[in-house]
Protein backbone atom coordinates (compact mmCIF):
# COMPACT_ATOMS: atom_id res chain seq x y z
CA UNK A 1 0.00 0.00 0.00
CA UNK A 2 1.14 3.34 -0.84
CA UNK A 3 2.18 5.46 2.22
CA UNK A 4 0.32 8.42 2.63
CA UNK A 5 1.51 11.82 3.95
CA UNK A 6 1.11 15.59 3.90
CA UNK A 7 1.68 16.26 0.52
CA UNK A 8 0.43 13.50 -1.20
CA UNK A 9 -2.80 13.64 -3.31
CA UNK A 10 -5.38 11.13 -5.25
CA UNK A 11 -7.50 8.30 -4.46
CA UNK A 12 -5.86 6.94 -1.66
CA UNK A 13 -6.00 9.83 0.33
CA UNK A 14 -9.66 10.33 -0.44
CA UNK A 15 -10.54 7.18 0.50
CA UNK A 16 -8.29 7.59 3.90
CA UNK A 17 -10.41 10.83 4.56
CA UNK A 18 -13.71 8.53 3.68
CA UNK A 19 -12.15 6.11 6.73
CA UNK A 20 -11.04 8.59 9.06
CA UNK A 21 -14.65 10.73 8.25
CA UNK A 22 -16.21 7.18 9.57
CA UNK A 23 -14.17 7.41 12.63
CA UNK A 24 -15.21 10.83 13.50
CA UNK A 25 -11.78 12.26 13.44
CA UNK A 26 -12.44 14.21 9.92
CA UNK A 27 -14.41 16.35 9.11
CA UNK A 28 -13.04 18.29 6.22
CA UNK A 29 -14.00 18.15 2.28
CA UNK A 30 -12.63 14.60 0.82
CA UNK A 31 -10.70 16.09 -2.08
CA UNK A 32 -7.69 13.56 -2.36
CA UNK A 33 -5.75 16.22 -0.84
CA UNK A 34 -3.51 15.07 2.56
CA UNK A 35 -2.93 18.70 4.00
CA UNK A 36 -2.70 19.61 7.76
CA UNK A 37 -6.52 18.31 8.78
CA UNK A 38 -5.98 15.13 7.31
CA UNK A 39 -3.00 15.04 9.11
CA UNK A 40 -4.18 15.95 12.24
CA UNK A 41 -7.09 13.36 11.79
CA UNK A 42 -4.38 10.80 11.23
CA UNK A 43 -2.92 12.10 14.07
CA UNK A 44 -5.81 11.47 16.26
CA UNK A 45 -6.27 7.94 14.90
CA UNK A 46 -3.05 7.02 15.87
CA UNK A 47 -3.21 8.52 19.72
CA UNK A 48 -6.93 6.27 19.59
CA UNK A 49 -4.92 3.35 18.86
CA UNK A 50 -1.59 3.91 20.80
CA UNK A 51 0.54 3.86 17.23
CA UNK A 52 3.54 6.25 16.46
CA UNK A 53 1.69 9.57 16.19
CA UNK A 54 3.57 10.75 12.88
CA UNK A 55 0.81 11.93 11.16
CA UNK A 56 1.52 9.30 8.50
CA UNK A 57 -0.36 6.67 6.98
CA UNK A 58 1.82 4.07 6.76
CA UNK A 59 1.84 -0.05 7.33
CA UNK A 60 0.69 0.44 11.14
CA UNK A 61 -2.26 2.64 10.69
CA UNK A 62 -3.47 0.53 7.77
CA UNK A 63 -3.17 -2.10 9.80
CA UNK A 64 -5.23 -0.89 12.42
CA UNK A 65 -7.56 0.42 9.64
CA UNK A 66 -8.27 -2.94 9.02
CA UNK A 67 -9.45 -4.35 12.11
């Protein structure tokens, strides 16, 4: 899976805002765009979770994702 991080742009971050928008940590337009509220959401998903709070999607948080 493609690692997602401020910066990056497309489908995969839209559908990572889609998740994190079901986990009430988003709440920002889904535009495929990972800027600083996506981020922050990430952010928050990892602190739920107890992951390294780097603010980037990587093999940890989609890991947890798919719980």
């Amino acid at each position: 899976m493609k690692v997602l991080r401020l910066g990056s742009r497309g489908t995969s971050v839209r559908r990572w805002q889609m998740f994190l928008t079901g986990q009430g940590l988003y709440t920002g337009v889904i535009d495929g765009d990972f800027g600083p509220a996506t981020a922050a959401a990430t952010r928050a998903f990892q602190e739920r979770w107890k992951l390294r709070t780097d603010g980037i999607v990587g093999n940890q948080c989609y890991g947890q994702a798919m719980l």
